[in-house]
PDB file of N, CA and C in Angstrom:
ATOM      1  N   UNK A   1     -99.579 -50.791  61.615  1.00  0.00           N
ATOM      2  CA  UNK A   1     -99.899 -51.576  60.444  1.00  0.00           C
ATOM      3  C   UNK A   1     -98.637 -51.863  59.648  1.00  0.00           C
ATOM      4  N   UNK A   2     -98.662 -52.871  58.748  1.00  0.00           N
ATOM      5  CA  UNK A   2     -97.554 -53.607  58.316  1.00  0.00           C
ATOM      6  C   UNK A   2     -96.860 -52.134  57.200  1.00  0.00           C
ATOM      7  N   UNK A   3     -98.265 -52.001  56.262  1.00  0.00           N
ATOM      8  CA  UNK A   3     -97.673 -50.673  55.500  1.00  0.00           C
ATOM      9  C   UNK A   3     -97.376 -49.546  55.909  1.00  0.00           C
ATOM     10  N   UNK A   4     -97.938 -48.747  57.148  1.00  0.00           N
ATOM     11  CA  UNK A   4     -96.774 -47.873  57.590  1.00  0.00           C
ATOM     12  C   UNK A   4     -95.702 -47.990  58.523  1.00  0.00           C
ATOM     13  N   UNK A   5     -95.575 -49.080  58.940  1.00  0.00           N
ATOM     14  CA  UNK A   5     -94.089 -49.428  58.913  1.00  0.00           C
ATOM     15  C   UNK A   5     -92.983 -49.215  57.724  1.00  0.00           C
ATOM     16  N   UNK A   6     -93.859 -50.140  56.143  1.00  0.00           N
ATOM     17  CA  UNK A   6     -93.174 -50.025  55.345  1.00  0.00           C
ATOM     18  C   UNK A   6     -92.653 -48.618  54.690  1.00  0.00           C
ATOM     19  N   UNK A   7     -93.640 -47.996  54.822  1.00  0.00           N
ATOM     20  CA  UNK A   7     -93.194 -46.423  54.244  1.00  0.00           C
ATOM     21  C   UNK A   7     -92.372 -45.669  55.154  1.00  0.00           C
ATOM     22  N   UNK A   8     -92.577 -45.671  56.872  1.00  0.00           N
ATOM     23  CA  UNK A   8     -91.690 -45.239  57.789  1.00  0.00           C
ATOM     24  C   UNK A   8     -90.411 -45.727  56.924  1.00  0.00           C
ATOM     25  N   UNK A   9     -89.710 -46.991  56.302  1.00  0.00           N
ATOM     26  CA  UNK A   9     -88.958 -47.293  56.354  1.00  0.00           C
ATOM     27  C   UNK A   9     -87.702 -46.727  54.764  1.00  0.00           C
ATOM     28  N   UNK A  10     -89.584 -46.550  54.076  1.00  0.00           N
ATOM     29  CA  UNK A  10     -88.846 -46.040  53.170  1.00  0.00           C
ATOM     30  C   UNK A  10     -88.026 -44.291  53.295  1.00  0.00           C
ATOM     31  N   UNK A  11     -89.629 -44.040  54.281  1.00  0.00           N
ATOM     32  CA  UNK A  11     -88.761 -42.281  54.234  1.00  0.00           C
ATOM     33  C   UNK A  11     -86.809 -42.125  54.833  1.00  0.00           C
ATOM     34  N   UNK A  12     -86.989 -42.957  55.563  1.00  0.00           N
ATOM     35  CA  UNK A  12     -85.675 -43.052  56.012  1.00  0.00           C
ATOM     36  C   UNK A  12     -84.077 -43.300  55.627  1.00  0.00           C
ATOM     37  N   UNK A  13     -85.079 -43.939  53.921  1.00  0.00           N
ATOM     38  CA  UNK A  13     -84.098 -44.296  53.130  1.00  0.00           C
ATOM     39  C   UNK A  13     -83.317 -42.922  52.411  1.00  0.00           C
ATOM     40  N   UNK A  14     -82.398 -43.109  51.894  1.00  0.00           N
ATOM     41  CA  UNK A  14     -81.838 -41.689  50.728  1.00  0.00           C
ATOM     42  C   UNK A  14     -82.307 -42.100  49.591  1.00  0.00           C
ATOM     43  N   UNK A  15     -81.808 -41.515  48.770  1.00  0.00           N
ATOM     44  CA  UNK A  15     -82.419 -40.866  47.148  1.00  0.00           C
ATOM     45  C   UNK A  15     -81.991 -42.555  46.470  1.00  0.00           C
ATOM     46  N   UNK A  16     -80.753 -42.604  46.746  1.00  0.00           N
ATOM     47  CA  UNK A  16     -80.233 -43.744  46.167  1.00  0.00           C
ATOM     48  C   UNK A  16     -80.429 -45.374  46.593  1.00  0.00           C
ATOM     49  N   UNK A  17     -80.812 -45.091  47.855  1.00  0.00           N
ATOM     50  CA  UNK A  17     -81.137 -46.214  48.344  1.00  0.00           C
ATOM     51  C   UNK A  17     -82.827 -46.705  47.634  1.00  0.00           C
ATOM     52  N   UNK A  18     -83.754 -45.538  47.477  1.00  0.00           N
ATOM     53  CA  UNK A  18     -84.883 -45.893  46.828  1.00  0.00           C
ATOM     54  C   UNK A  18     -84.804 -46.143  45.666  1.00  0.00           C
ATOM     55  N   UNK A  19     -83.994 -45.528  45.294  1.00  0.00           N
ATOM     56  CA  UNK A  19     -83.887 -46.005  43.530  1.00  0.00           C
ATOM     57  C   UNK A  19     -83.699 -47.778  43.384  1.00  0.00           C
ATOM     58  N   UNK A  20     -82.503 -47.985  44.011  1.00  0.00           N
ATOM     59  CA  UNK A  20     -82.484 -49.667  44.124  1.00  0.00           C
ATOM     60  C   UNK A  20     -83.902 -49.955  44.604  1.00  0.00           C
ATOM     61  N   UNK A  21     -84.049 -49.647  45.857  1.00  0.00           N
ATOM     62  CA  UNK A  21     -85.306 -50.566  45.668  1.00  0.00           C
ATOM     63  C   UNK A  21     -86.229 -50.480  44.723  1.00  0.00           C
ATOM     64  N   UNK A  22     -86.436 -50.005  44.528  1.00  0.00           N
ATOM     65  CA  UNK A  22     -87.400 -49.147  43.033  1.00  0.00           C
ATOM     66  C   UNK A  22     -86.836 -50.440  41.772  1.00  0.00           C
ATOM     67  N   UNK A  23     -85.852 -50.470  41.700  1.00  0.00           N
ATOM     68  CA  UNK A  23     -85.321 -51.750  40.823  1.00  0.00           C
ATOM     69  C   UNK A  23     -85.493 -52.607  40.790  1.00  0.00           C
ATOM     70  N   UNK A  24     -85.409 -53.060  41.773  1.00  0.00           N
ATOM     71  CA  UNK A  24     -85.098 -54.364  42.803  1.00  0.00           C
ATOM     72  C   UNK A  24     -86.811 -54.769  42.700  1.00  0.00           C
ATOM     73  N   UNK A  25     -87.482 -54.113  42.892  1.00  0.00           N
ATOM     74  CA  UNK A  25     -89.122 -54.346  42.955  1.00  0.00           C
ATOM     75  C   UNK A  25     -89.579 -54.604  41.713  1.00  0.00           C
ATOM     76  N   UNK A  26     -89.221 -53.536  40.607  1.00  0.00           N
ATOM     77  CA  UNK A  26     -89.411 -53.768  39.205  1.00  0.00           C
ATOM     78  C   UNK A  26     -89.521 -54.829  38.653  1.00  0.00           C
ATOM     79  N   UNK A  27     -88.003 -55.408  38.927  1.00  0.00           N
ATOM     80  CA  UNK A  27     -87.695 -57.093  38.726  1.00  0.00           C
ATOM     81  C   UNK A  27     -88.475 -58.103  39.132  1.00  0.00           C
ATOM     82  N   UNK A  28     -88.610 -57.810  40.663  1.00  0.00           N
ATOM     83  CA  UNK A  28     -89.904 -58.458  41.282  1.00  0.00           C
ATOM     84  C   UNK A  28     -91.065 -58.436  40.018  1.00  0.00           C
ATOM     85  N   UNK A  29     -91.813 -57.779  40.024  1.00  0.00           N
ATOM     86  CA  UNK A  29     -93.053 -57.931  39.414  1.00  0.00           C
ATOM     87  C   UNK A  29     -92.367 -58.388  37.700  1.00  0.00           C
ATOM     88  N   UNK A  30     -91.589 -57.966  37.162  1.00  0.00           N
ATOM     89  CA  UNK A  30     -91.340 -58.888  35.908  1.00  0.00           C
ATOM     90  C   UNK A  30     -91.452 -59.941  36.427  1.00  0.00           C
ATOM     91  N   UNK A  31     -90.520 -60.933  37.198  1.00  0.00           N
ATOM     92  CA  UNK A  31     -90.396 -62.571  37.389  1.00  0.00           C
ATOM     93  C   UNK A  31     -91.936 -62.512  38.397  1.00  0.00           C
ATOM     94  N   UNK A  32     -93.115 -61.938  38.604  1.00  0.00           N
ATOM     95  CA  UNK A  32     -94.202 -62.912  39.042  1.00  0.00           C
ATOM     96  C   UNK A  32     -95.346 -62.723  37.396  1.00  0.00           C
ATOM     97  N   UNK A  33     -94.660 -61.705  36.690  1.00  0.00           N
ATOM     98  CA  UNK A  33     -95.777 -61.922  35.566  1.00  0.00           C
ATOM     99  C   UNK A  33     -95.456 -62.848  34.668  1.00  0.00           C
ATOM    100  N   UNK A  34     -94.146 -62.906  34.100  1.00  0.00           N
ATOM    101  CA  UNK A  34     -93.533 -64.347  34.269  1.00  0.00           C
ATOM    102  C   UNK A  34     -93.920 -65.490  34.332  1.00  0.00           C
ATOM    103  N   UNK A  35     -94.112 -65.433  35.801  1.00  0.00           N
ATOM    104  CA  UNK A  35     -94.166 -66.946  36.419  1.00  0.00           C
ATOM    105  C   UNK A  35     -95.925 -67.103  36.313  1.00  0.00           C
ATOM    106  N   UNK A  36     -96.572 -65.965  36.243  1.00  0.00           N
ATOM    107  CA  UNK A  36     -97.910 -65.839  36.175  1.00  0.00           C
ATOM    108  C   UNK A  36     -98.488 -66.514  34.410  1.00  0.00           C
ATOM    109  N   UNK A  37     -97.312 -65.905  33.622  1.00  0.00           N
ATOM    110  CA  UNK A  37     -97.794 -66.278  32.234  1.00  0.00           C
ATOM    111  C   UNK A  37     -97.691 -67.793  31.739  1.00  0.00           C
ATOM    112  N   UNK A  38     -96.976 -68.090  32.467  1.00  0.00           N
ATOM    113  CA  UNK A  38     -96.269 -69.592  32.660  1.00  0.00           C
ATOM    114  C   UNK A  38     -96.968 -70.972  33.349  1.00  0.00           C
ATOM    115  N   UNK A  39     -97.751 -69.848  34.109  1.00  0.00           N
ATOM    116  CA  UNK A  39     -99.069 -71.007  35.335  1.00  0.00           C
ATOM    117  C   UNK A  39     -98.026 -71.237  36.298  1.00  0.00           C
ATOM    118  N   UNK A  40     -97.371 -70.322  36.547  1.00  0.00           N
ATOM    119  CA  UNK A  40     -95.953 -71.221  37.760  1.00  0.00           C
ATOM    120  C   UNK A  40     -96.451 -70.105  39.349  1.00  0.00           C
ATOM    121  N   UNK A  41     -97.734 -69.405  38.774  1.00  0.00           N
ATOM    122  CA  UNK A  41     -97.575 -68.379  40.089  1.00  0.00           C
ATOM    123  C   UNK A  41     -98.533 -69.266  41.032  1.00  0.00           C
ATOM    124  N   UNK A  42     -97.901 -69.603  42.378  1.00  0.00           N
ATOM    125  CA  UNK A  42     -99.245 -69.472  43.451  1.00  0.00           C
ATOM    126  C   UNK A  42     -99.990 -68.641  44.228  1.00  0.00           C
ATOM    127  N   UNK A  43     -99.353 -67.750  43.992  1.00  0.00           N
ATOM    128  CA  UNK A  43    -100.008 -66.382  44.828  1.00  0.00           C
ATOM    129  C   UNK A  43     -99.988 -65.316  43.388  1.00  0.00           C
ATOM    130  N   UNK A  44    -101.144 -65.507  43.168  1.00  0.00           N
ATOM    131  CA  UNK A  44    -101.257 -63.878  42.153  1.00  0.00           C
ATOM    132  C   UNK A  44    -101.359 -63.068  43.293  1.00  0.00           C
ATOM    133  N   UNK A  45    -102.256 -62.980  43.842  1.00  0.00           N
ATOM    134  CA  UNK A  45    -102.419 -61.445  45.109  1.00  0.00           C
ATOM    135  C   UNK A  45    -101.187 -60.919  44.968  1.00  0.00           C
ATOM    136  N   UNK A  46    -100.118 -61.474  44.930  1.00  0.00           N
ATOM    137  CA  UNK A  46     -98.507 -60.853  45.460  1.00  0.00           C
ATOM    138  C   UNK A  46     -98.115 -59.790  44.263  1.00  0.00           C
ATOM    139  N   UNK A  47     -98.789 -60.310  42.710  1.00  0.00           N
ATOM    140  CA  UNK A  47     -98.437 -58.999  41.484  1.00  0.00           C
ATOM    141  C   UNK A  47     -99.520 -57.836  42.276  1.00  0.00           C
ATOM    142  N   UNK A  48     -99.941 -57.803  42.450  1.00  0.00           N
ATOM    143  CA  UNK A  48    -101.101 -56.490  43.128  1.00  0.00           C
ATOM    144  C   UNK A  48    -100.134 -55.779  44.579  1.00  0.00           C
ATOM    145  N   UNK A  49     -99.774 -56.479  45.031  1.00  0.00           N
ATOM    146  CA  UNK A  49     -99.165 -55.785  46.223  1.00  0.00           C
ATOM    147  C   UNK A  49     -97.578 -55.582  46.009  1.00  0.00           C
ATOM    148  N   UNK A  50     -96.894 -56.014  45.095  1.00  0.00           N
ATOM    149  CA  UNK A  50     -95.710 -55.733  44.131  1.00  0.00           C
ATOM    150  C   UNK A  50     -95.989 -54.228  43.550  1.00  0.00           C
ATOM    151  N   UNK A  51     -97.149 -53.934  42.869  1.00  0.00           N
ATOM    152  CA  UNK A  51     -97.536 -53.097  42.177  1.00  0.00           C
ATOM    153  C   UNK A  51     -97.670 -51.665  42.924  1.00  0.00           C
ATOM    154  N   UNK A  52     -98.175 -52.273  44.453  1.00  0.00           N
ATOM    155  CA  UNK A  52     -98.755 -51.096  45.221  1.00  0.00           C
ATOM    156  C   UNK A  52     -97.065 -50.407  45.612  1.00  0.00           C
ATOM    157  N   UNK A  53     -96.833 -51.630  46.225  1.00  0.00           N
ATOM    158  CA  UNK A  53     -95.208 -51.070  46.905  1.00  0.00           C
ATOM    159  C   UNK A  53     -94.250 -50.127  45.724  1.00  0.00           C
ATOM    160  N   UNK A  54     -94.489 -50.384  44.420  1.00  0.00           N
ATOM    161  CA  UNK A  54     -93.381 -49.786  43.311  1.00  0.00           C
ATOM    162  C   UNK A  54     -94.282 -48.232  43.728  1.00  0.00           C
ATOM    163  N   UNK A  55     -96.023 -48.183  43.203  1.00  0.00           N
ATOM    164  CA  UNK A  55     -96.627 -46.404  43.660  1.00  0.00           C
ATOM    165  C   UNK A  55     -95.716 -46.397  45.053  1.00  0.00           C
ATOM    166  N   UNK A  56     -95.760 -47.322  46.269  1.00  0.00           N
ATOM    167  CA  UNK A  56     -95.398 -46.254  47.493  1.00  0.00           C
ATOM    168  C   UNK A  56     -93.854 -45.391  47.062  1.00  0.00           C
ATOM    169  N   UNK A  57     -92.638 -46.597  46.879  1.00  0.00           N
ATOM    170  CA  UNK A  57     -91.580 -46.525  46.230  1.00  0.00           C
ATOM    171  C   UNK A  57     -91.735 -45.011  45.527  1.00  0.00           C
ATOM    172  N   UNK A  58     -92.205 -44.627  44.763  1.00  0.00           N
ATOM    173  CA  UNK A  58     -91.887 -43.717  43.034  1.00  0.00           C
ATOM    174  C   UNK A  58     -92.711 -42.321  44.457  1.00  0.00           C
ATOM    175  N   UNK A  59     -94.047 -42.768  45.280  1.00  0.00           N
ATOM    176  CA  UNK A  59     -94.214 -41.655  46.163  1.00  0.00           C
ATOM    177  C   UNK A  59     -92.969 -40.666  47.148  1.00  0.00           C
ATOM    178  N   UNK A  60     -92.505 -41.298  47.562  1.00  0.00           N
ATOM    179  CA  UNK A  60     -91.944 -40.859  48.448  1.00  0.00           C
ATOM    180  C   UNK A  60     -90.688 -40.594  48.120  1.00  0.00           C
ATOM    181  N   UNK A  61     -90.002 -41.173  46.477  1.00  0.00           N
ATOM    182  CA  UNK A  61     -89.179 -40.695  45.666  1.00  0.00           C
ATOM    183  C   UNK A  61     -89.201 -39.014  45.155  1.00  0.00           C
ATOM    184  N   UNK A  62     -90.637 -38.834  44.851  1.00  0.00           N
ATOM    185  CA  UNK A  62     -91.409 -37.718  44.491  1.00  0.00           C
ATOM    186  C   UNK A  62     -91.591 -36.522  45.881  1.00  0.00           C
ATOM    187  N   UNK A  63     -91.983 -37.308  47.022  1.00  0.00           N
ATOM    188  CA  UNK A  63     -91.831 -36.431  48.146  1.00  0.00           C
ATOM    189  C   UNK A  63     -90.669 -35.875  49.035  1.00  0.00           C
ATOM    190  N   UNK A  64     -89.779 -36.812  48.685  1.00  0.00           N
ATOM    191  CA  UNK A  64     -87.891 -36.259  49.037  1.00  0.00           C
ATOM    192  C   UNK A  64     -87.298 -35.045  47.332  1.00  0.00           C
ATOM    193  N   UNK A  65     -87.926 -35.171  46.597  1.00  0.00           N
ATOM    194  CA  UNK A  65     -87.766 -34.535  45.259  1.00  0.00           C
ATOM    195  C   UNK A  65     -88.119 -33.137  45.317  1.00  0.00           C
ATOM    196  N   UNK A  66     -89.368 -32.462  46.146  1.00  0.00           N
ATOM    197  CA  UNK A  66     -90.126 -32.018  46.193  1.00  0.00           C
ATOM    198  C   UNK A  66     -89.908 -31.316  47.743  1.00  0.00           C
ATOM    199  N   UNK A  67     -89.418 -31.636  48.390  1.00  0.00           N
ATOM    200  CA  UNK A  67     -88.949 -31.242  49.612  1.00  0.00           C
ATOM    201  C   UNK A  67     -87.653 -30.197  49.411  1.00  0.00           C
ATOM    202  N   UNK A  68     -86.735 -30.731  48.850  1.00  0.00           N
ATOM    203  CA  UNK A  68     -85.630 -30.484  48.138  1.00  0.00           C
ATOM    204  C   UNK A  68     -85.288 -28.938  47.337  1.00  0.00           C
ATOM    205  N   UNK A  69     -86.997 -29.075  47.149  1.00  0.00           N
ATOM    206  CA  UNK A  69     -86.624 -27.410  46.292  1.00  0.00           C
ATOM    207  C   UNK A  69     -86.675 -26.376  46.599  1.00  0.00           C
TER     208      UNK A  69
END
């Protein structure tokens, strides 16, 4: 499935590498609420699955955190 690919990909990442993405996604969902408040979005679905990916993101931030100790 497409999402555990995506999380395979995250575990693989380091501490720092998730943090950017973790950023990088953040931003994401600012510029679609944005573009959402604006009437400029064509895909709302995409703030919902923006949203999910930041929980997987902050998860597996939490599960390398937690491993660690």
């Amino acid at each position: 499935m497409k999402t555990n690919k995506f999380i395979e990909d995250l575990r693989a990442k380091t501490a720092a590498e998730l943090n950017e993405e973790l950023v990088a996604a953040k931003k994401e969902l600012f510029n679609l609420r944005f573009q959402n408040a604006t009437n400029q979005l064509d895909n709302t679905g995409r703030i919902k699955e923006v949203r999910r990916n930041i929980a997987r993101i902050q998860t597996v931030i939490t599960e390398q955190a937690n491993a660690s100790k």
